[in-house]
Protein backbone atom coordinates (compact mmCIF):
# COMPACT_ATOMS: atom_id res chain seq x y z
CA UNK A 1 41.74 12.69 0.05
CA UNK A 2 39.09 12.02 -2.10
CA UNK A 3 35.42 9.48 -2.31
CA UNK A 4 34.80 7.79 -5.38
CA UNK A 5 31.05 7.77 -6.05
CA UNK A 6 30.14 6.14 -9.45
CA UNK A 7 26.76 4.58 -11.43
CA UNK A 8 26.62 0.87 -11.89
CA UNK A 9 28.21 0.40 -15.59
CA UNK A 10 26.71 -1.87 -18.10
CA UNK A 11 27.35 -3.43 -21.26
CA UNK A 12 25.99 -0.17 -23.15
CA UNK A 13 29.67 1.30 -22.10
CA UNK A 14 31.59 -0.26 -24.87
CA UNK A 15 29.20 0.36 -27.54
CA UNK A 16 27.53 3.72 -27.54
CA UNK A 17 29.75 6.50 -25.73
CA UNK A 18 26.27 8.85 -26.03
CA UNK A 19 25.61 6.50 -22.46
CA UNK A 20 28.86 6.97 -20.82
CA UNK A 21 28.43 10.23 -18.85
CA UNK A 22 24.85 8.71 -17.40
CA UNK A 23 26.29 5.26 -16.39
CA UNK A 24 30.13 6.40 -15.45
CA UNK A 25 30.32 9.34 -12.69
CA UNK A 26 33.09 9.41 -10.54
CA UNK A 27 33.05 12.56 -8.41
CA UNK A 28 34.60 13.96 -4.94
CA UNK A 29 33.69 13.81 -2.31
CA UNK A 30 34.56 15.36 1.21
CA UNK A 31 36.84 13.12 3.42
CA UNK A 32 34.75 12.71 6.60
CA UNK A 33 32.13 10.67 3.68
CA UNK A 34 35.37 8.76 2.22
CA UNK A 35 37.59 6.04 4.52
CA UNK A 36 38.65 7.76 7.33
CA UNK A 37 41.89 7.24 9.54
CA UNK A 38 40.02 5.50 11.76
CA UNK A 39 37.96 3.37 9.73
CA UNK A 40 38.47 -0.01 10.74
CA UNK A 41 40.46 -2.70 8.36
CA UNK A 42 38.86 -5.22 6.30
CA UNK A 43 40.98 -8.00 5.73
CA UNK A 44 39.98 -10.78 3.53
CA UNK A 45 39.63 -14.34 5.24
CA UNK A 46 43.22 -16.21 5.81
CA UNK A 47 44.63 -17.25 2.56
CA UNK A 48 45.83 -21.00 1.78
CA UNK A 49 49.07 -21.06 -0.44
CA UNK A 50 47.68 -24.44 -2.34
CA UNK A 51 44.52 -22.70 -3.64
CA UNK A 52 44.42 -18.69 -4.25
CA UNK A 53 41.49 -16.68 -4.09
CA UNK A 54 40.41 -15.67 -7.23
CA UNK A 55 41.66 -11.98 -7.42
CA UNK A 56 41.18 -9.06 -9.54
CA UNK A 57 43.83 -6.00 -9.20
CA UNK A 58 46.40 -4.30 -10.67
CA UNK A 59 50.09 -3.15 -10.18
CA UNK A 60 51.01 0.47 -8.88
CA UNK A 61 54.17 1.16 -10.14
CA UNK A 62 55.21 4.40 -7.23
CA UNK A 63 57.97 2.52 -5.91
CA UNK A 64 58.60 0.28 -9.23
CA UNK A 65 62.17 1.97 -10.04
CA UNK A 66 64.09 4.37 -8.05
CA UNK A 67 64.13 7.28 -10.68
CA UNK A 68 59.98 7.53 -10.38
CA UNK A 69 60.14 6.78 -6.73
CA UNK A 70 56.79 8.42 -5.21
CA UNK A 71 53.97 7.96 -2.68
CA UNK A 72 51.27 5.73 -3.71
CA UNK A 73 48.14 7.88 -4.11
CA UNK A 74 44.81 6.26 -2.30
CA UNK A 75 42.55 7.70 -5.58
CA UNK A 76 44.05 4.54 -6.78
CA UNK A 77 42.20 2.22 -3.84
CA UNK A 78 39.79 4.18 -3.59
CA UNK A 79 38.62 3.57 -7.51
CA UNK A 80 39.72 -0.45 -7.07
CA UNK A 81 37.24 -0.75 -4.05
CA UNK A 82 34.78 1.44 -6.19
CA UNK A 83 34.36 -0.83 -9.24
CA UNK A 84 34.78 -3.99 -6.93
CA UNK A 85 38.58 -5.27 -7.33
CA UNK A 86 40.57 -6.68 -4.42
CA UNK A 87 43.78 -7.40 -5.13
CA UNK A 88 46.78 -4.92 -5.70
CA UNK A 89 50.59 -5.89 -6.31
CA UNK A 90 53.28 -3.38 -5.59
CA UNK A 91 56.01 -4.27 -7.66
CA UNK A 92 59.46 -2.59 -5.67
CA UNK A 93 63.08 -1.34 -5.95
CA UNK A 94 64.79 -2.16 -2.96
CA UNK A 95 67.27 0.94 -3.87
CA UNK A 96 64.22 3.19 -2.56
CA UNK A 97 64.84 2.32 1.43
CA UNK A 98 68.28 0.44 1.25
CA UNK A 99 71.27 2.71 2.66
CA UNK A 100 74.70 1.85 0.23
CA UNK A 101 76.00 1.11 3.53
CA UNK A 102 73.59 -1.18 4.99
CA UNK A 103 70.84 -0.13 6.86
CA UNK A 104 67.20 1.17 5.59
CA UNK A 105 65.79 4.64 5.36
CA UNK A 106 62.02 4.74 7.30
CA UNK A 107 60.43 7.53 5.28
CA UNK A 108 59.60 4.73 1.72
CA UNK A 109 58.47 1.91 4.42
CA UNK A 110 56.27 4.16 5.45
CA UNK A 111 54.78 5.30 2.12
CA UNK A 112 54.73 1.26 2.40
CA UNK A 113 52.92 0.89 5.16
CA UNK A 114 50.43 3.67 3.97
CA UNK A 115 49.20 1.51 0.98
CA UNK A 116 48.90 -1.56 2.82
CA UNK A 117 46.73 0.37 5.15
CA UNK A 118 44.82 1.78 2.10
CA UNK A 119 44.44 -1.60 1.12
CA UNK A 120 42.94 -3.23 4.18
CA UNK A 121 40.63 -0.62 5.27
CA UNK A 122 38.80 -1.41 1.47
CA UNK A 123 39.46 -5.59 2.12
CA UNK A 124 41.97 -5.09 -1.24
CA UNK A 125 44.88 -7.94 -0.43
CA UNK A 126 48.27 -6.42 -1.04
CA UNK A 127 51.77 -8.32 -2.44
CA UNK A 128 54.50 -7.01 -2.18
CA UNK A 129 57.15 -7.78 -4.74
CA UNK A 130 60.68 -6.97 -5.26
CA UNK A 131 60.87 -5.96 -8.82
CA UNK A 132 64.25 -4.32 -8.29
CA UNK A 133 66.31 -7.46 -6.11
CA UNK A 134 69.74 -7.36 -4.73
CA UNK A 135 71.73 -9.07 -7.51
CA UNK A 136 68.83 -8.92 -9.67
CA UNK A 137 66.07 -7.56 -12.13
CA UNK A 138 65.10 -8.23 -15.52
CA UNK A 139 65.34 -4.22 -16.16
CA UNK A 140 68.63 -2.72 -16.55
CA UNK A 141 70.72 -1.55 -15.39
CA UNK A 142 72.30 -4.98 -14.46
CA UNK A 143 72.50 -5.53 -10.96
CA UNK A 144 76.72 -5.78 -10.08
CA UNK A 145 76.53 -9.01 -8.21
CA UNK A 146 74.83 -12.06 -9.41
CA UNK A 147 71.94 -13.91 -7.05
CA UNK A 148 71.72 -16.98 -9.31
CA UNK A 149 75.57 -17.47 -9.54
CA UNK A 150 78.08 -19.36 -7.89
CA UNK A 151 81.08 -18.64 -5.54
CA UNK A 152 81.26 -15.83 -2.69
CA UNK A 153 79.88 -12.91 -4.38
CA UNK A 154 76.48 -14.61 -5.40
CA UNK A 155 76.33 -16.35 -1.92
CA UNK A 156 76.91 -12.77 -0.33
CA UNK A 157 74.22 -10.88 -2.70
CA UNK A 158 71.59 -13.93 -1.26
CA UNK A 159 72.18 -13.32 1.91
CA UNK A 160 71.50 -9.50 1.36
CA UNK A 161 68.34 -10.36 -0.41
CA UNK A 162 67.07 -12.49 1.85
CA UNK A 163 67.85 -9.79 4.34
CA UNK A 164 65.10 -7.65 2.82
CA UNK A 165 62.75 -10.05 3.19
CA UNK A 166 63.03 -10.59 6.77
CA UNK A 167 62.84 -7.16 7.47
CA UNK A 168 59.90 -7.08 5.97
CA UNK A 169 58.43 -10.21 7.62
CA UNK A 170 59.24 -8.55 10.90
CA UNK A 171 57.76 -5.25 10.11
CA UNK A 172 54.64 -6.69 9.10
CA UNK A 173 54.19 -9.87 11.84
CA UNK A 174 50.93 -9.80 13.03
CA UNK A 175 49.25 -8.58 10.02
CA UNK A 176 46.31 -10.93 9.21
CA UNK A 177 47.56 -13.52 5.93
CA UNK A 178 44.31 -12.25 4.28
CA UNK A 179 45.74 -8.75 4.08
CA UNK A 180 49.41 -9.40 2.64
CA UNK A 181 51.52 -11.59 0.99
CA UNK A 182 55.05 -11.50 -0.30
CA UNK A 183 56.54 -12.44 -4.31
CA UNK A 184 60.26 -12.65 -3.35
CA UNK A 185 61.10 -11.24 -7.38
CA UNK A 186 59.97 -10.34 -9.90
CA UNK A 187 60.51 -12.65 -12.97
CA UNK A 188 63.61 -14.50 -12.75
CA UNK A 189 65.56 -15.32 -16.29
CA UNK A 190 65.17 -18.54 -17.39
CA UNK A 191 67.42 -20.83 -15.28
CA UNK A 192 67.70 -24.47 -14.00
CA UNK A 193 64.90 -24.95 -11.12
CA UNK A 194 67.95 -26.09 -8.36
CA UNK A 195 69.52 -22.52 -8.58
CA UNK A 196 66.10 -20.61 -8.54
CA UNK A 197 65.04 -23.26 -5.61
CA UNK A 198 68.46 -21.93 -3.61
CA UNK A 199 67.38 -18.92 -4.04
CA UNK A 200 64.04 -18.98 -2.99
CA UNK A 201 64.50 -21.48 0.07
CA UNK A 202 66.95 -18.58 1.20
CA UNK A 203 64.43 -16.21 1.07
CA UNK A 204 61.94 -18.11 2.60
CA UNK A 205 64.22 -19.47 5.77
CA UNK A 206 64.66 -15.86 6.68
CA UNK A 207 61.07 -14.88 6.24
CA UNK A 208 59.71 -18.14 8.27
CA UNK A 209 62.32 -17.06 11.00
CA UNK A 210 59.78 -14.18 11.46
CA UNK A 211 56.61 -14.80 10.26
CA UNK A 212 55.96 -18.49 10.00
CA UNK A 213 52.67 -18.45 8.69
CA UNK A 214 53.13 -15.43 5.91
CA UNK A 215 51.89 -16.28 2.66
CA UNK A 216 54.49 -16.11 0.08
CA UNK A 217 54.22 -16.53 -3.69
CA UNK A 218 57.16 -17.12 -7.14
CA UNK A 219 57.17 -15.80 -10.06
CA UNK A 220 57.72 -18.49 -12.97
CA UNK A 221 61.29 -18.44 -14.27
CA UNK A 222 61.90 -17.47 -17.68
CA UNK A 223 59.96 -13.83 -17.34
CA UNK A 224 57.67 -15.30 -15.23
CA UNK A 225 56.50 -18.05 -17.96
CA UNK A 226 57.96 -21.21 -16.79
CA UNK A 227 56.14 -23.07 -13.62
CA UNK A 228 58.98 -24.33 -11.43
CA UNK A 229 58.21 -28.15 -9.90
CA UNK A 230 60.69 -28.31 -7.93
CA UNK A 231 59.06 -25.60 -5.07
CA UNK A 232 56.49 -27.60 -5.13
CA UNK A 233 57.17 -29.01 -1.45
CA UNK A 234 58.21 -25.67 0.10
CA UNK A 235 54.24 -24.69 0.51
CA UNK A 236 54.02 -21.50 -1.57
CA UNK A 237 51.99 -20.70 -4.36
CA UNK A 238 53.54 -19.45 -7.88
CA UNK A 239 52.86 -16.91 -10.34
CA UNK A 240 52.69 -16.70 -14.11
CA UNK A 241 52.61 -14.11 -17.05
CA UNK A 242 49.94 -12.90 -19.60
CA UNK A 243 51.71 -11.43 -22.03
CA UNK A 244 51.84 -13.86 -24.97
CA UNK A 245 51.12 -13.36 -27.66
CA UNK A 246 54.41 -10.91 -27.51
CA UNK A 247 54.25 -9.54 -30.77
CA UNK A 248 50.70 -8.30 -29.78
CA UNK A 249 51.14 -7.06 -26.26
CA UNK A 250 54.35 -5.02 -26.85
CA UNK A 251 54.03 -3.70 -30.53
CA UNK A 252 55.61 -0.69 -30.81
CA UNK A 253 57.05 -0.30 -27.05
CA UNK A 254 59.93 1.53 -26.93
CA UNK A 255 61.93 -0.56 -24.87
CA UNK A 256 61.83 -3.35 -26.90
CA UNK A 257 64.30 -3.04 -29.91
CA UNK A 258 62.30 -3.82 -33.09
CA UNK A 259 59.32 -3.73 -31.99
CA UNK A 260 58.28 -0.47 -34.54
CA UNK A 261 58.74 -2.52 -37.52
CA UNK A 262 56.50 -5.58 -36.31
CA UNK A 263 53.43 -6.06 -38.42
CA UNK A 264 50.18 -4.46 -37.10
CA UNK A 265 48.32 -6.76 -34.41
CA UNK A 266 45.32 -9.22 -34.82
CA UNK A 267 43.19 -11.13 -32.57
CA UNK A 268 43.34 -13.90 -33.34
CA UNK A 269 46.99 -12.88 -34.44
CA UNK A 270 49.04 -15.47 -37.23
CA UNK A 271 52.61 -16.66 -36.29
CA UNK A 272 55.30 -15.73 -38.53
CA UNK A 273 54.76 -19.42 -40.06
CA UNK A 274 51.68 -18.65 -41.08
CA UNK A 275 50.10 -20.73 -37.57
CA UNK A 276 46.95 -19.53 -35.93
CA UNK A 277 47.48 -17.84 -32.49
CA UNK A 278 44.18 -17.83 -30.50
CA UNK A 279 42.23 -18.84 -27.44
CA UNK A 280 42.84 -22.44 -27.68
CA UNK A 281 46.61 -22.48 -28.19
CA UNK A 282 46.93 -19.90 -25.25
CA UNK A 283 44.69 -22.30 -23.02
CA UNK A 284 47.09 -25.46 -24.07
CA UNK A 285 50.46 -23.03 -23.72
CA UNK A 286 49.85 -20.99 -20.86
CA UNK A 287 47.50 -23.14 -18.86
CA UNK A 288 48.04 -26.23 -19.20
CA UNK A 289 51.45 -26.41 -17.82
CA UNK A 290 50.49 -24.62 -14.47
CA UNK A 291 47.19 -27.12 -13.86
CA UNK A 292 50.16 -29.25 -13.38
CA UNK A 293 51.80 -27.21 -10.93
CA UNK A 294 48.09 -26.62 -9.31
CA UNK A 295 47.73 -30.67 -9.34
CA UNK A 296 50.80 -30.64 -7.19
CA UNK A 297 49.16 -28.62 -4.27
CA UNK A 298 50.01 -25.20 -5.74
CA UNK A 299 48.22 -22.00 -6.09
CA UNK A 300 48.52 -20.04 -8.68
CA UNK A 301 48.28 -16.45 -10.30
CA UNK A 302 48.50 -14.12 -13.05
CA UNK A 303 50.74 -11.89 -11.44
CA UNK A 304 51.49 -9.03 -14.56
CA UNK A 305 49.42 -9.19 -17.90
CA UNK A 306 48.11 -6.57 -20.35
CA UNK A 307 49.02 -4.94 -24.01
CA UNK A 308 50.85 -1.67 -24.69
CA UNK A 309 48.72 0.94 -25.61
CA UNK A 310 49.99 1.14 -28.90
CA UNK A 311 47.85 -2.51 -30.22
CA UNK A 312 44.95 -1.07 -31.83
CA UNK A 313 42.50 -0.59 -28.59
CA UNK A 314 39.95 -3.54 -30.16
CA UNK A 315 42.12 -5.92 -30.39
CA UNK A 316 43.27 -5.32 -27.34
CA UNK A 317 39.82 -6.18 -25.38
CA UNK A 318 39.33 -9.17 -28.15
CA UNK A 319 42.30 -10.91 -26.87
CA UNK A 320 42.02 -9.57 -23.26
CA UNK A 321 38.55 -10.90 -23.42
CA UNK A 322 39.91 -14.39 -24.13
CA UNK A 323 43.08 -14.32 -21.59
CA UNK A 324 40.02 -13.75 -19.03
CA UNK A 325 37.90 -16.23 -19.83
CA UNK A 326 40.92 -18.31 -19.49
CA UNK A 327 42.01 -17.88 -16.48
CA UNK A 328 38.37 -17.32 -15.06
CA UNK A 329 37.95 -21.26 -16.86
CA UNK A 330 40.91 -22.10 -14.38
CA UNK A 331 39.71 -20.36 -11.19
CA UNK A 332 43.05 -17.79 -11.46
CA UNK A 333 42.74 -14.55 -10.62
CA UNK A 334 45.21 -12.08 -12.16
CA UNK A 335 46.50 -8.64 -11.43
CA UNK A 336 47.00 -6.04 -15.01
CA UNK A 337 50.16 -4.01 -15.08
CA UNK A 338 48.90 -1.48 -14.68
CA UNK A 339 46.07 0.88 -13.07
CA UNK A 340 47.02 4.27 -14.29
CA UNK A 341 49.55 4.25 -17.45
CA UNK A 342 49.69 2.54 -21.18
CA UNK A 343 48.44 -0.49 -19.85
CA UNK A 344 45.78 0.09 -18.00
CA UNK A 345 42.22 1.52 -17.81
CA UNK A 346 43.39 4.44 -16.48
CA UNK A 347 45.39 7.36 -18.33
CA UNK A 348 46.33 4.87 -20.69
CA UNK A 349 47.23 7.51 -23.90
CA UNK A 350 45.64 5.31 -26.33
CA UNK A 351 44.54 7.28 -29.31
CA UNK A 352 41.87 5.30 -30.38
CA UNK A 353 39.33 5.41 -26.82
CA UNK A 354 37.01 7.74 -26.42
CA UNK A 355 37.94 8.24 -22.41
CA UNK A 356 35.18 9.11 -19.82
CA UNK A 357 37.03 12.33 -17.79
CA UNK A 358 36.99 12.72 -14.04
CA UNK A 359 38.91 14.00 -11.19
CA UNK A 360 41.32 14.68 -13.95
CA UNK A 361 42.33 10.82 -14.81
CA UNK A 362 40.77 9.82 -17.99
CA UNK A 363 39.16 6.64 -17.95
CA UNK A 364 38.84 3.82 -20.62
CA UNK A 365 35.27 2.59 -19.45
CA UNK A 366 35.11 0.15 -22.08
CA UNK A 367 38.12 -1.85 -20.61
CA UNK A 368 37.20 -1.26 -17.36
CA UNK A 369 33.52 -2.85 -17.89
CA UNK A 370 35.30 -5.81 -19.40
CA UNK A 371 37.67 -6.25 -16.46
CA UNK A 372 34.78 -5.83 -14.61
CA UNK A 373 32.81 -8.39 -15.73
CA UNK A 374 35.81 -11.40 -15.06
């Protein structure tokens, strides 16, 4: 296990790299100086589903698909609590710990249960979210039963996925609402509300059964873009995306067919009409129809957002710049997919940063001071 000691950084980061090594050090340390075993937890105060805190995280992607199943690493909450972020979503495939014949295996819960410990002896507030859902995920492979659908299959695949959650409700009653919260799955396709509202009021029965009080939050419909009204009364809070504009935050990604021949990103970026894309029409887009989810007593977050590493890296931190002020405008906090990979700050393989180097992850300070500072 290692410490993360580090220098204050400052706005001389993204401008003159001659500065970096003076203001950036991240070092080891031994692990009797770091957060021991013992250390107690340090849960944030209880959490009220009608009004989130304002966090700041990212998504660790360990248990994110099956094939790249791993243990988390605590480097990565160790750096988060470093450079002052509190919030970390876990997006999951419930293949990991679910036996083909019922039943779930111990050893991933317990990698589980090892980052939510990592997470409240630092005070970072962990989600967990099935990314991977019985009878559904917006990744293929296609799931082979349907959770939105109709008839016996679809009813059978809900009850199986609200069966996850109330395992996990019951593994984790008694930990303190300021510590965890649950996003039943990850960005549901864009259906009517009543089906997504059966789905979810499934879900939350079997949690509620367990753990009345747990907080729990859903994603928009549509990819996680489309505020749903109608879970308004159930008393959770609801999630969006920031990953418009598209064209800019997934040129070139090779899972999304087309995407080389797409014209080279600006900020602000012009629509294929010729329309400007920029701060303004992302405020009146993507804000503007969640304040009217948040007027109806709901909190809400930012619950994936970033750009593929292959946007040129300022244009990137123009338009993240402008997403943040955003949402900090709104009182949202947000969580960036990811830490460590071609979204994030961290190992991010763009070719264009000049990365500050230590305990072998290279870091993107420049991005990281701007996250920073929001």
């Amino acid at each position: 296990m290692s410490k993360i000691r580090y220098l204050p950084i400052d706005s001389h980061l993204a401008t003159a790299p001659s500065r970096r090594q003076l203001l950036f050090s991240l070092a080891v340390a031994s692990a009797a100086a770091g957060c021991a075993v013992d250390k107690p937890y340090r849960d944030q105060p209880p959490v009220n589903a009608a009004r989130l805190p304002r966090w700041r995280g990212f998504n660790l992607l360990e248990k994110f698909t099956l094939a790249g199943d791993r243990p988390y690493r605590e480097w990565d909450f160790e750096f988060m609590a470093a450079f002052g972020f509190d919030y970390v979503r876990l997006p999951l495939d419930y293949r990991i710990w679910t036996r083909p014949g019922g039943g779930f295996r111990e050893k991933p819960l317990r990698q589980i249960d090892q980052a939510l410990a990592w997470g409240r002896r630092r005070g970072i507030h962990v989600t967990l979210c099935l990314h991977r859902a019985p009878g559904y995920c917006i990744n293929p492979p296609a799931e082979p039963l349907d959770l939105w659908g109709e008839g016996p299959d679809s009813e059978r695949v809900r009850r199986q996925f609200a069966a996850q959650w109330r395992m996990f409700a019951a593994r984790y009653r008694g930990v303190p609402g300021g510590a965890l919260s649950f996003n039943l799955v990850n960005e549901p396709p864009a259906i009517g509300e009543e089906p997504y509202r059966r789905v979810v009021s499934q879900a939350l029965e079997a949690i509620r059964s367990e753990d009345p009080d747990r907080l729990v939050i859903a994603d928009g419909r549509g990819g996680g873009r489309q505020p749903t009204y109608s879970l308004a009364p159930l008393g959770i809070a609801q999630a969006g995306r920031g990953y418009e504009p598209f064209h800019l935050t997934h040129y070139r990604a090779g899972w999304v067919k087309g995407s080389d021949g797409w014209p080279l990103p600006t900020w602000p970026l012009k629509a294929e009409d010729g329309t400007p894309i920029d701060k303004d029409v992302l405020w009146r887009e993507q804000i503007e129809p969640w304040q009217r989810l948040e007027k109806m007593g709901v909190g809400i977050l930012i619950g994936e957002w970033g750009a593929y590493s292959r946007t040129q890296h300022a244009v990137v931190l123009a338009w993240m710049k402008d997403c943040l002020e955003n949402w900090q405008k709104a009182g949202w906090g947000w969580c960036l997919w990811n830490l460590r990979g071609d979204f994030g700050p961290v190992d991010s393989n763009r070719a264009d940063v000049r990365y500050v180097v230590s305990d072998g992850m290279k870091v993107d300070a420049a991005m990281l001071d701007l996250l920073r500072q929001h």
